[in-house]
Protein backbone atom coordinates (compact mmCIF):
# COMPACT_ATOMS: atom_id res chain seq x y z
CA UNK A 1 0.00 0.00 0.00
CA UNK A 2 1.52 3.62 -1.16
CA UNK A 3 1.23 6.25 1.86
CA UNK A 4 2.36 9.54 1.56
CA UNK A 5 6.41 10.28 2.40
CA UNK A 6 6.74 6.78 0.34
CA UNK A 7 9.98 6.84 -2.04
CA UNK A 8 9.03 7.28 -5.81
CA UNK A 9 9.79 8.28 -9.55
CA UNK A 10 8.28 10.05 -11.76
CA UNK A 11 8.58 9.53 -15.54
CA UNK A 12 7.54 12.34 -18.25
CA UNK A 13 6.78 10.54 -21.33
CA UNK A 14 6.68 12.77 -24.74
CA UNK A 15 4.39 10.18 -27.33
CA UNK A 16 4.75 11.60 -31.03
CA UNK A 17 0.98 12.53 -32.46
CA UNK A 18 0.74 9.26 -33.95
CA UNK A 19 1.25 7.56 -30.70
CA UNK A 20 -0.79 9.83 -28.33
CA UNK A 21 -3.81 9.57 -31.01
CA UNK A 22 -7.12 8.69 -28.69
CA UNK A 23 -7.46 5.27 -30.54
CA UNK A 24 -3.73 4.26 -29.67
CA UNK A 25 -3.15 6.16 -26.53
CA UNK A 26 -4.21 3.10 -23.87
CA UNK A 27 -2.10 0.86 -25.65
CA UNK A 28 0.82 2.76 -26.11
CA UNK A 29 0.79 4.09 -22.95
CA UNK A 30 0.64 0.10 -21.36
CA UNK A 31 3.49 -0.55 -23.43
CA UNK A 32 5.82 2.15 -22.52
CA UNK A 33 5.17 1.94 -18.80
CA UNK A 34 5.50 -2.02 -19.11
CA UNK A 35 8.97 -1.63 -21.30
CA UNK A 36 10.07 1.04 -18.51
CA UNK A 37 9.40 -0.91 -15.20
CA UNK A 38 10.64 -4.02 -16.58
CA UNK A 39 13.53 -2.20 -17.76
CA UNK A 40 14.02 -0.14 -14.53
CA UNK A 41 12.62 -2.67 -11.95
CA UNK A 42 11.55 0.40 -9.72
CA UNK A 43 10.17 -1.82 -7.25
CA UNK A 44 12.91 -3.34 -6.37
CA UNK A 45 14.55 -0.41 -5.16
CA UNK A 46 11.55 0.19 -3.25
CA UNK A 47 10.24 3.10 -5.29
CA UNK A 48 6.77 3.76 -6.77
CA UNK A 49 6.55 5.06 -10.01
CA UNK A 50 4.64 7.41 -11.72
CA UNK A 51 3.90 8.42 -15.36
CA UNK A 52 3.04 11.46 -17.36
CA UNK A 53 2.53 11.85 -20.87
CA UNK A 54 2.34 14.42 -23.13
CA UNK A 55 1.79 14.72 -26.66
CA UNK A 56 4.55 16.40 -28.80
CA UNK A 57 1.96 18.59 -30.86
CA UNK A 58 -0.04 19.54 -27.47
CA UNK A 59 3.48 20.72 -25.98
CA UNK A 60 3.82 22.66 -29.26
CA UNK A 61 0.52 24.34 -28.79
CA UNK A 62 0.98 25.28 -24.64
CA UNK A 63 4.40 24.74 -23.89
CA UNK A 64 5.28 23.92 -20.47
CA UNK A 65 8.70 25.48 -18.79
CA UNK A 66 8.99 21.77 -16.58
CA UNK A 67 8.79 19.99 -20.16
CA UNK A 68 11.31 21.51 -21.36
């Protein structure tokens, strides 16, 4: 169970348009957080991770200083 104070990561994910389209989004999104924690094994260094994605066109459109 995650309580607050608990030990994580965050990842920013940037998807191209074609990627972040609605009708791909879910699935992409499973895949790069799969390929990530079994590439990163977060867990076993007791840390909780966290995603956030962004489409490249939307950051184009309203840019945001922390994406940067």
């Amino acid at each position: 169970m995650r309580t607050i104070g608990d030990t994580s990561i965050f990842f920013r994910v940037v998807l191209t348009d074609e990627a972040g389209r609605r009708v791909r989004l879910s699935e992409t999104a499973e895949r790069v957080i799969d390929t990530i924690r079994n590439e990163t094994d977060p867990d076993q260094f007791g840390l909780h991770s966290y995603f956030n994605f962004r489409i490249l066109s939307e950051l184009a459109e309203r840019p945001e200083p922390s994406w940067a």
